[in-house]
Protein backbone atom coordinates (compact mmCIF):
# COMPACT_ATOMS: atom_id res chain seq x y z
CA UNK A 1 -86.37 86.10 199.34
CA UNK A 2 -85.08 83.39 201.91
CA UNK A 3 -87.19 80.08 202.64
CA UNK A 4 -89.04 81.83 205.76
CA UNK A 5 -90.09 84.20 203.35
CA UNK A 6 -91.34 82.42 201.05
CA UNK A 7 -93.34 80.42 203.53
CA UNK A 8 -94.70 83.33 205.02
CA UNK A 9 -96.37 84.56 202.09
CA UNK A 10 -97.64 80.94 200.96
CA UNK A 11 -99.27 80.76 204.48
CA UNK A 12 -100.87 83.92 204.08
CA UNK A 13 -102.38 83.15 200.96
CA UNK A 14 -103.72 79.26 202.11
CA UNK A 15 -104.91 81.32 204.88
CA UNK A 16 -106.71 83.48 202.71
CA UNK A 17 -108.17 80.74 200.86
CA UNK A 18 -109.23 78.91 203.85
CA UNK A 19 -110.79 81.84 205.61
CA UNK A 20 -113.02 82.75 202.25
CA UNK A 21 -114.03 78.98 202.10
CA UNK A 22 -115.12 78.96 205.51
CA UNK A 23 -116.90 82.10 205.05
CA UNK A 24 -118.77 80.71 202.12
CA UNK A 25 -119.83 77.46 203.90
CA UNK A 26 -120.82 79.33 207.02
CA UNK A 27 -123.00 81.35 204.75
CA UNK A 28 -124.54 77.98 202.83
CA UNK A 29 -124.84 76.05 206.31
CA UNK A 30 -124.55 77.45 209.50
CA UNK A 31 -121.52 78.26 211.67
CA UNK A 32 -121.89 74.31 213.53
CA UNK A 33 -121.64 72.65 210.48
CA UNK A 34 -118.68 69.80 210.21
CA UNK A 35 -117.37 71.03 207.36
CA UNK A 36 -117.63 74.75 208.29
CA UNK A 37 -115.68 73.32 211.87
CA UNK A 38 -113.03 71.52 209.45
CA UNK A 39 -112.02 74.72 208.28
CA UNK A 40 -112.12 76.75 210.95
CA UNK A 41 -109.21 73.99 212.91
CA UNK A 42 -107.86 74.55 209.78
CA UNK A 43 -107.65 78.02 209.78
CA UNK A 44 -106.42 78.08 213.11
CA UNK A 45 -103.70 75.49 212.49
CA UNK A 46 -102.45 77.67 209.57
CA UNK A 47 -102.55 80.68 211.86
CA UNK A 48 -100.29 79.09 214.80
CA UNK A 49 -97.85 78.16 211.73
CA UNK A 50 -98.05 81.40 210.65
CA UNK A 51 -97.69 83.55 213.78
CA UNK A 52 -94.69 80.87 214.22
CA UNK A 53 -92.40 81.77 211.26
CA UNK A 54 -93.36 85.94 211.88
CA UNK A 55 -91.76 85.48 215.23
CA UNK A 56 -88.94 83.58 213.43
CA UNK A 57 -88.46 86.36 211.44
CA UNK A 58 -88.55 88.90 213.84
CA UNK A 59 -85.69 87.84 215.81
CA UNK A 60 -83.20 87.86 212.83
């Protein structure tokens, strides 16, 4: 498994983790909520590094 690999599937699992901790907050407190808003940049932030490293790997 080479590095981009690696970090591929570590992404995808934070991302995991992030999304299912947003979901939970959302469901405790609302979708506006700052923490709730925290994760979703979060989430999103992942996402761009993810999307990143699959077109990195596509091109090899």
């Amino acid at each position: 498994m080479s590095v981009t690999d690696e970090m591929h599937s570590a992404l995808s699992c934070e991302i995991e983790k992030v999304r299912e901790r947003m979901v939970r907050l959302s469901d405790q407190f609302g979708f506006m909520h700052p923490e709730v808003q925290k994760c979703s940049k979060q989430l999103d932030e992942l996402l761009l590094r993810f999307y990143e490293i699959d077109k990195m790997m596509k091109r090899r």
